[in-house]
C-alpha atoms as a PDB file:
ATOM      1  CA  UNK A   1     -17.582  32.923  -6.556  1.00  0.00           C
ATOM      2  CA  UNK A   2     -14.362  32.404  -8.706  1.00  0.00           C
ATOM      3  CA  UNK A   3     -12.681  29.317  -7.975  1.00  0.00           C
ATOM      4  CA  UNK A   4     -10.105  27.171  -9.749  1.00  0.00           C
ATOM      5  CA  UNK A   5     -10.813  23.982  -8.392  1.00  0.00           C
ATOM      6  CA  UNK A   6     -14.264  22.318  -6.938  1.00  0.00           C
ATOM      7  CA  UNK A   7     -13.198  20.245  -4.508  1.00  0.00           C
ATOM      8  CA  UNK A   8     -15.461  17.032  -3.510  1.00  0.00           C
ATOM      9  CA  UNK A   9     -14.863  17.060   0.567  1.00  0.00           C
ATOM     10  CA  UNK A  10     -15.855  15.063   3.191  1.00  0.00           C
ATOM     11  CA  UNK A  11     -14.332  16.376   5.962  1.00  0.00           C
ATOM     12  CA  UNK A  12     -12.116  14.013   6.260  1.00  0.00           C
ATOM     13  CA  UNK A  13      -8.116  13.541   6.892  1.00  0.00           C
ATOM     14  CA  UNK A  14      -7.616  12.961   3.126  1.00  0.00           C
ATOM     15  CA  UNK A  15      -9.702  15.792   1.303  1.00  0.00           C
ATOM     16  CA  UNK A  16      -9.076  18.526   3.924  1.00  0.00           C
ATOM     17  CA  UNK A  17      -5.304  17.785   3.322  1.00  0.00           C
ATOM     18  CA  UNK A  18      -5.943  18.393   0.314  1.00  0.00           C
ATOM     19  CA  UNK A  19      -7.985  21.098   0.434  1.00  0.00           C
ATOM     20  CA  UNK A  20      -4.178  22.863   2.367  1.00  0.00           C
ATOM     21  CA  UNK A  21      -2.214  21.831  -0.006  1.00  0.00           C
ATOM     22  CA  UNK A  22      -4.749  23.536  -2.761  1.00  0.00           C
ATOM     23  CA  UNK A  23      -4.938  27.329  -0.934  1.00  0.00           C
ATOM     24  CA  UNK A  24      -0.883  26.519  -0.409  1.00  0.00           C
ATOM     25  CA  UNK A  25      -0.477  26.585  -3.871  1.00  0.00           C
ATOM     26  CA  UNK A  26      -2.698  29.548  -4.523  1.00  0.00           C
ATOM     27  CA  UNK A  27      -5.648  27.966  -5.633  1.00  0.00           C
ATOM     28  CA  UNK A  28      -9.303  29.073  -5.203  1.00  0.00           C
ATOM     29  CA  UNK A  29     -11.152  26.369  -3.893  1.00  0.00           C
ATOM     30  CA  UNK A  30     -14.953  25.444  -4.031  1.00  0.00           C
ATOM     31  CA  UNK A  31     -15.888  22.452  -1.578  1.00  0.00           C
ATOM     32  CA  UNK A  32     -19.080  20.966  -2.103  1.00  0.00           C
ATOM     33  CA  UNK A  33     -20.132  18.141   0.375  1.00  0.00           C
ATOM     34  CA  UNK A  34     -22.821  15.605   0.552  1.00  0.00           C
ATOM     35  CA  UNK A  35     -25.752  14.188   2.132  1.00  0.00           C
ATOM     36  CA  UNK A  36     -25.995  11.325   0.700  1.00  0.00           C
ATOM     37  CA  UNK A  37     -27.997   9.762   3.695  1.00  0.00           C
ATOM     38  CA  UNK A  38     -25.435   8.345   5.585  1.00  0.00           C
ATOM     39  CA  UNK A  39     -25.244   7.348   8.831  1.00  0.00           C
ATOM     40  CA  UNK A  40     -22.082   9.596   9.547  1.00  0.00           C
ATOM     41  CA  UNK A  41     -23.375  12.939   8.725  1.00  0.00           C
ATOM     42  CA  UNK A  42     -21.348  14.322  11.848  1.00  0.00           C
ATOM     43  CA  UNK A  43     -18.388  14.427   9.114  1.00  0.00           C
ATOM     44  CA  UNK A  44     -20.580  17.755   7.328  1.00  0.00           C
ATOM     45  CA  UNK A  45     -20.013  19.723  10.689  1.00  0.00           C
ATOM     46  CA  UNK A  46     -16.115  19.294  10.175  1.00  0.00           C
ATOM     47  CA  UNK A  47     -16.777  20.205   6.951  1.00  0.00           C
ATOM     48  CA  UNK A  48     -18.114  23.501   7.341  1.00  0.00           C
ATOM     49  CA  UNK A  49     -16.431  24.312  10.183  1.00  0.00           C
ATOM     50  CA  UNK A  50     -13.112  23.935   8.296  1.00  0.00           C
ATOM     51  CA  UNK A  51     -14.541  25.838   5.326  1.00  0.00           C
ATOM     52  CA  UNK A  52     -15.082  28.501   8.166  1.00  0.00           C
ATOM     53  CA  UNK A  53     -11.794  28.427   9.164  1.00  0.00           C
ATOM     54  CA  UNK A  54      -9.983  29.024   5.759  1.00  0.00           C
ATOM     55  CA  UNK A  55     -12.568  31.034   4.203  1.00  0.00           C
ATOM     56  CA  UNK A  56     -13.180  28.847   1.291  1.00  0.00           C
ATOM     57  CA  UNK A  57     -16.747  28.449   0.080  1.00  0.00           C
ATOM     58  CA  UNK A  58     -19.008  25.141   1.328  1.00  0.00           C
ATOM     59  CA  UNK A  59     -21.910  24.168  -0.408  1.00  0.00           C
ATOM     60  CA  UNK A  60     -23.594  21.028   1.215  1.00  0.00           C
ATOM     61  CA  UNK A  61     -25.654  19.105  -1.350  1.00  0.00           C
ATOM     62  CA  UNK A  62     -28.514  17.225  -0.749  1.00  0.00           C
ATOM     63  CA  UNK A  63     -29.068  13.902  -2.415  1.00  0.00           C
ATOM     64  CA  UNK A  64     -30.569  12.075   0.290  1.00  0.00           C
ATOM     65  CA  UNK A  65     -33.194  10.764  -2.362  1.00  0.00           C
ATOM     66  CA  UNK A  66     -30.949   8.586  -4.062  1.00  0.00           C
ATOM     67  CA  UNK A  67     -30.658   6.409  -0.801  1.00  0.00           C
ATOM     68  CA  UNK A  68     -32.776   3.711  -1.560  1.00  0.00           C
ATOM     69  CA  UNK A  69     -30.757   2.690  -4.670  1.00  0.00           C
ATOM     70  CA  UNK A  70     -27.544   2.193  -2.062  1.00  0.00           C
ATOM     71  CA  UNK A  71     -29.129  -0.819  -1.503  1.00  0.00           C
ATOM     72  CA  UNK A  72     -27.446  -2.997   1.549  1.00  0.00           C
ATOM     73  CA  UNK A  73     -24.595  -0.428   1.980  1.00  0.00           C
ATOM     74  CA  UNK A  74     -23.248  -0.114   5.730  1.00  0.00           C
ATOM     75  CA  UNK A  75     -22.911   3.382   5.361  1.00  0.00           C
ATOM     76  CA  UNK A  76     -26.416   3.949   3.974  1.00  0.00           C
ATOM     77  CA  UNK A  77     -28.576   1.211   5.698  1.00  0.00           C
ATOM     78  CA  UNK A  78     -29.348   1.382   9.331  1.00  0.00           C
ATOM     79  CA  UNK A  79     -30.169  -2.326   8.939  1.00  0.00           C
ATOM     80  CA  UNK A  80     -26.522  -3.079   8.045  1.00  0.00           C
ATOM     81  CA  UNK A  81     -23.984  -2.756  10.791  1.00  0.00           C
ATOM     82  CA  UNK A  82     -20.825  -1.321  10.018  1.00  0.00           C
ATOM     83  CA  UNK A  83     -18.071  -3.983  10.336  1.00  0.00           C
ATOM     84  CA  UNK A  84     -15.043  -3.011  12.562  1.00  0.00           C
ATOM     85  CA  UNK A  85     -11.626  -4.184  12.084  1.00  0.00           C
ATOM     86  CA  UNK A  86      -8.426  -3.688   9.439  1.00  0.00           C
ATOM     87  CA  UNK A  87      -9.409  -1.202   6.810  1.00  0.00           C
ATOM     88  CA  UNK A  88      -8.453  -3.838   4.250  1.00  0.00           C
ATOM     89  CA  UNK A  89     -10.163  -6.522   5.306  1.00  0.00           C
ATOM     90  CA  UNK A  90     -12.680  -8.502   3.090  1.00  0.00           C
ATOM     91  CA  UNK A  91     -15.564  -7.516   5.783  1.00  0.00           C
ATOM     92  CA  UNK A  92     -14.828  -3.333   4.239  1.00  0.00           C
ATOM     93  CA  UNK A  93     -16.549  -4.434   1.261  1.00  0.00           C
ATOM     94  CA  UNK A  94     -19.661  -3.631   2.896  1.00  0.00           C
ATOM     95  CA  UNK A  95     -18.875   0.116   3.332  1.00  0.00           C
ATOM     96  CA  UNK A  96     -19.141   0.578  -0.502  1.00  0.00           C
ATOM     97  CA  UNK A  97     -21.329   3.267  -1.631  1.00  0.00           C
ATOM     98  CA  UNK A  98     -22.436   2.057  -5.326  1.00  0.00           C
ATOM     99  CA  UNK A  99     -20.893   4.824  -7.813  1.00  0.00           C
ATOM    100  CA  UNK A 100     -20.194   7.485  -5.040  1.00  0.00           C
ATOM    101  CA  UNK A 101     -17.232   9.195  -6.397  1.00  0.00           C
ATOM    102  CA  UNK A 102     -18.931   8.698  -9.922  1.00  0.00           C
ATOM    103  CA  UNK A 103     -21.798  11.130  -8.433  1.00  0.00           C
ATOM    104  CA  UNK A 104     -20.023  13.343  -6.767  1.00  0.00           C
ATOM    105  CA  UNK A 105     -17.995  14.169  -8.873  1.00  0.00           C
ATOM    106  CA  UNK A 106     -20.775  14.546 -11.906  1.00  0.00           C
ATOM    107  CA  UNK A 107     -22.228  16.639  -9.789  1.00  0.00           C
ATOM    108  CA  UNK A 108     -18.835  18.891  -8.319  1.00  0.00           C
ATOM    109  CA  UNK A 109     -18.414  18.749 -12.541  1.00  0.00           C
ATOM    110  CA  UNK A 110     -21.550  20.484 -13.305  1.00  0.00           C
ATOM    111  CA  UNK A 111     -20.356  23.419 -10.681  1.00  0.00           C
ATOM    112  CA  UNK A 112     -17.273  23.356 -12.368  1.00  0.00           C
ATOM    113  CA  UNK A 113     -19.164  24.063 -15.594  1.00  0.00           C
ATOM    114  CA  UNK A 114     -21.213  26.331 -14.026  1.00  0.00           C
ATOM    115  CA  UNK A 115     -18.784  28.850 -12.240  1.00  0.00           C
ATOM    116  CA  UNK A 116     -15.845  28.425 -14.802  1.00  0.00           C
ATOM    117  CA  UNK A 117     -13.393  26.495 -12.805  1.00  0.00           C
ATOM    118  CA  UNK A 118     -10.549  24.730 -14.529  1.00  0.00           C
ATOM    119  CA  UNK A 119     -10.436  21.353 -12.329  1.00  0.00           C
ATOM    120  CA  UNK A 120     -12.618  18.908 -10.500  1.00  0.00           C
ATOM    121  CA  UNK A 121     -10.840  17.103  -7.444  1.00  0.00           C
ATOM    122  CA  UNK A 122     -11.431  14.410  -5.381  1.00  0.00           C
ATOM    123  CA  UNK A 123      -8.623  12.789  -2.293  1.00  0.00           C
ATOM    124  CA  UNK A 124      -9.016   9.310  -3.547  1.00  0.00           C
ATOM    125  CA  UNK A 125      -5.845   7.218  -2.432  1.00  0.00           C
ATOM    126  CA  UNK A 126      -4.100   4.107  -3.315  1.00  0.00           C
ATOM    127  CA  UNK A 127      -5.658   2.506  -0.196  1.00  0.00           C
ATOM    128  CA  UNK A 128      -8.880   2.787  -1.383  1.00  0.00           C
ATOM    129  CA  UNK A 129      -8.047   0.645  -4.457  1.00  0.00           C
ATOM    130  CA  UNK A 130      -8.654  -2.623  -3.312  1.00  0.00           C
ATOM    131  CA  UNK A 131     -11.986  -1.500  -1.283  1.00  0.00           C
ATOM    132  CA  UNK A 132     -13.648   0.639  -3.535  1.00  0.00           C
ATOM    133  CA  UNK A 133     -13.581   0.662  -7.206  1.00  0.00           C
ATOM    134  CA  UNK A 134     -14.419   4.432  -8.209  1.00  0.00           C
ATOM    135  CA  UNK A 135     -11.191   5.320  -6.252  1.00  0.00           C
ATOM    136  CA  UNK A 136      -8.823   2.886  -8.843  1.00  0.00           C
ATOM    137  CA  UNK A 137      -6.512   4.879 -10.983  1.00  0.00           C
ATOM    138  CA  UNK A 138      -8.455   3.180 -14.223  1.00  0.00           C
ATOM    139  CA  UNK A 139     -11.802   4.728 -13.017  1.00  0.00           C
ATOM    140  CA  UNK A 140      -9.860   8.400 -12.318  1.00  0.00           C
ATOM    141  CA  UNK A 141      -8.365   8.470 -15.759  1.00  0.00           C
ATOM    142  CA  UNK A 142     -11.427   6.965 -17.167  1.00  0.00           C
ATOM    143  CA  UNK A 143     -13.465  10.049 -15.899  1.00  0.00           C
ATOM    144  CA  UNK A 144     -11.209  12.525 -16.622  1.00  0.00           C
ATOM    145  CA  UNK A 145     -11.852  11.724 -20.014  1.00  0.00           C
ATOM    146  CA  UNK A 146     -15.441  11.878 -19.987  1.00  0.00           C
ATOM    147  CA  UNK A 147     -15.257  15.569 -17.880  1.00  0.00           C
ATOM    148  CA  UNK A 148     -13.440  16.929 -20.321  1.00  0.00           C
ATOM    149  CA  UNK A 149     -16.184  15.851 -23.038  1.00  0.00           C
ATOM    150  CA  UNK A 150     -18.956  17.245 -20.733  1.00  0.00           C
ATOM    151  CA  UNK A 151     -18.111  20.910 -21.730  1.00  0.00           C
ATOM    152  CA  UNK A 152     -17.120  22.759 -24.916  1.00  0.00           C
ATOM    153  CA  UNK A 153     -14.193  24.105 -22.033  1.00  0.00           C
ATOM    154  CA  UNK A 154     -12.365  21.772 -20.835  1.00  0.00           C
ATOM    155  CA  UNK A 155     -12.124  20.572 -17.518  1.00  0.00           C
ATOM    156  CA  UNK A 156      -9.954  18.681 -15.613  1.00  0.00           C
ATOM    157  CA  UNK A 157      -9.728  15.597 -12.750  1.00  0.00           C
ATOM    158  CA  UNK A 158      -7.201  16.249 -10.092  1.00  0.00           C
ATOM    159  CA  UNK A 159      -6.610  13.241  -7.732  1.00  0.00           C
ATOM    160  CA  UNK A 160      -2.857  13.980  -6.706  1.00  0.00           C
ATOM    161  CA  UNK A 161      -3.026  11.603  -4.092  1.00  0.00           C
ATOM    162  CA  UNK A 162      -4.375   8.494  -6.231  1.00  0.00           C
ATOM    163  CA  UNK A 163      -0.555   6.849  -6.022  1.00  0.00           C
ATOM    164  CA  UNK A 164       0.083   8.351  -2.020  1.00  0.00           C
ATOM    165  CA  UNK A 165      -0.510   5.736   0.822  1.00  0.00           C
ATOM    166  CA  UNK A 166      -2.984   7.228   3.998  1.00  0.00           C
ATOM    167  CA  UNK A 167       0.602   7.870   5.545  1.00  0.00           C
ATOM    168  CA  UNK A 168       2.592  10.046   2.511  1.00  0.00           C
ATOM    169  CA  UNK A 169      -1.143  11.991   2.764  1.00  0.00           C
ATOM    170  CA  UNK A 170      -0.645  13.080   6.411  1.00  0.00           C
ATOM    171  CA  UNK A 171       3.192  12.974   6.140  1.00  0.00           C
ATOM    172  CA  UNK A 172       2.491  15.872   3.685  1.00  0.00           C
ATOM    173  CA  UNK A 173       0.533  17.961   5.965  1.00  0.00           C
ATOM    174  CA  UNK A 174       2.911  18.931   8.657  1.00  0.00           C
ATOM    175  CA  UNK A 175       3.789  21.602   6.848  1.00  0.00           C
ATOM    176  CA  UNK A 176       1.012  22.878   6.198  1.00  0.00           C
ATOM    177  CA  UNK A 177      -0.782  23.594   9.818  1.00  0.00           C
ATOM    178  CA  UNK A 178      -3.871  21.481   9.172  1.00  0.00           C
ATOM    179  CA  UNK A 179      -6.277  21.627  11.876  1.00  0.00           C
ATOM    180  CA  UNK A 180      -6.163  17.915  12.111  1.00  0.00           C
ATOM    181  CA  UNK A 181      -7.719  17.166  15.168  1.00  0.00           C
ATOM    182  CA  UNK A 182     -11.362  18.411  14.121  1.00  0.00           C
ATOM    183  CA  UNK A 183     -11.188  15.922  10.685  1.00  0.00           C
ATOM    184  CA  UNK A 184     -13.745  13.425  10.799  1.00  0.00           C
ATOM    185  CA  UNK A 185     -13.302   9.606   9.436  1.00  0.00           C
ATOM    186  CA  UNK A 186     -15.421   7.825  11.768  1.00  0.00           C
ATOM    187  CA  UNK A 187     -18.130   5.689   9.568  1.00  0.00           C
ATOM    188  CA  UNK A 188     -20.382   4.697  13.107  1.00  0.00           C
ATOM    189  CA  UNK A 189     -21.454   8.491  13.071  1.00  0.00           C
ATOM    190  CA  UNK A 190     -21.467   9.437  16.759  1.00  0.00           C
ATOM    191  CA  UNK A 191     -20.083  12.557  18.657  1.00  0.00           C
ATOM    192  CA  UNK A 192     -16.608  10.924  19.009  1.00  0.00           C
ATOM    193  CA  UNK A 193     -14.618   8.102  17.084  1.00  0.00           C
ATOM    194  CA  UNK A 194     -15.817   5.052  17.692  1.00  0.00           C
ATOM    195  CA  UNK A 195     -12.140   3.859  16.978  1.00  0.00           C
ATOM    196  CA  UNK A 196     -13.375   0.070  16.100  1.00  0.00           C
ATOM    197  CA  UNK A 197     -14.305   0.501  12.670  1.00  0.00           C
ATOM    198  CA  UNK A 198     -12.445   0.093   9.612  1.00  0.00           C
ATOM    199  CA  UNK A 199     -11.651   4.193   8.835  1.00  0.00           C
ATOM    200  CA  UNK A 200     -10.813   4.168  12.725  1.00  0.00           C
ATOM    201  CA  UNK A 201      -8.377   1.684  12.703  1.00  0.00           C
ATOM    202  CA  UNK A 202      -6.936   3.230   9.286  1.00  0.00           C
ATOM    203  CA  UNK A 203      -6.755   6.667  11.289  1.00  0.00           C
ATOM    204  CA  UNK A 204      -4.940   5.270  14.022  1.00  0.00           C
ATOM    205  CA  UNK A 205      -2.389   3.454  12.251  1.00  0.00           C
ATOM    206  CA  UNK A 206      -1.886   6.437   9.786  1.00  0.00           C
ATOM    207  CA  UNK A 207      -0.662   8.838  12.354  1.00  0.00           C
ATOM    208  CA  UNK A 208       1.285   5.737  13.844  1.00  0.00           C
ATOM    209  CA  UNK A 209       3.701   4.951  11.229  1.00  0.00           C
ATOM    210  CA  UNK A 210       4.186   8.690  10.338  1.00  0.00           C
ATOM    211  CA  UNK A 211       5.136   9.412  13.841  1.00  0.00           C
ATOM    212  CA  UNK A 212       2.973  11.289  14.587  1.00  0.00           C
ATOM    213  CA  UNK A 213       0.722  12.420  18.240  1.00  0.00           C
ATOM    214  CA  UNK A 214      -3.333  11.266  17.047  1.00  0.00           C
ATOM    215  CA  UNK A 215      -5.032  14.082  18.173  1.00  0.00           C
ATOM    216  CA  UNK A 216      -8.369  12.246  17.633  1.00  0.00           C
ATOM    217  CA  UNK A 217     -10.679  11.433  20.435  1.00  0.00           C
ATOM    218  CA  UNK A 218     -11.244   7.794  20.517  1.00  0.00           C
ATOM    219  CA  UNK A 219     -14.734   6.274  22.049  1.00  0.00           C
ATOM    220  CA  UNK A 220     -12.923   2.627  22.043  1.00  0.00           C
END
């Protein structure tokens, strides 16, 4: 399938923003999600239903073998509980995924290279920056670099929202008739949001401060 951009989605409020703004500006858009062995797979099913929705291809990769090198990750470890509270609380550190967006995005690189698409895209946001270190601006320019040496075409990072707060992000989308209320950011992984943990809390403040109704189903 031609496609401009692969996108590396989640399912999430961020990257299926995103993923609007993309087809709104005419792009063709690849998504390619992961199973990475985490304990909230239920965010795949948004996925793909989204990718339904808007026609755009999904390809769900399976890397569920590299999950014993996660080592004591929340999000990775059953044995680990996932902390609730503030999103940038100290305690978040324990949601960190070693290298995530550093895989993913090899790997949404190598389709890239594979189907000719121009850019590789991730919804990393300056939120994320104190919390995870493969969202920082140093680590997007620093791969951008090394994509573009990974072909003899070159190929680009997008991360337009790498500077936007979780609020500018869904600020942007009301414009843009996201079907917000079937994103998933939950990190406990049940059928609804648990609405104690850290992405939770993040959610509901989010739609808060942009004035905005939460559509989200809340367990707590």
């Amino acid at each position: 399938m031609a496609s401009d951009v692969v996108l590396s989605y989640s399912g999430g409020l961020d990257s299926t923003i995103l993923l609007y703004r993309f087809l709104a500006e005419g792009k063709r858009v690849s998504a390619l999600g992961f199973n990475y062995g985490q304990r909230h797979q239920r965010e795949t099913i948004s996925a793909k239903e989204i990718c339904r929705r808007t026609g755009v291809e999904y390809k769900l990769v399976d890397i569920s073998a590299l999950n014993p090198i996660f080592g004591r990750s929340a999000l990775t470890n059953s044995e680990v509980a996932v902390p609730h509270g503030h999103y940038a609380d100290a305690t978040m550190k324990a949601t960190v995924v070693p290298n995530r967006n550093m895989i993913f995005l090899s790997i949404a690189g190598a389709y890239a290279i594979s189907i000719g698409a121009k850019y590789v895209s991730f919804a990393a946001h300056a939120g994320d920056h104190t919390i995870y270190p493969d969202c920082r601006p140093e680590f997007a320019q620093a791969f951008d670099k090394a994509l573009g040496l990974a072909d003899w075409r070159r190929v680009e990072l997008l991360a337009p929202f790498l500077n936007f707060s979780k609020v500018d992000i869904l600020r942007s989308a009301t414009q843009l008739a996201v079907p917000l209320e079937i994103t998933w950011s939950c990190y406990e992984g049940g059928d609804v949001h648990c609405g104690l943990c850290g992405t939770c809390i993040e959610r509901k403040e989010a739609f808060s401060l942009a004035g905005l109704k939460d559509p989200t189903i809340y367990r707590e």
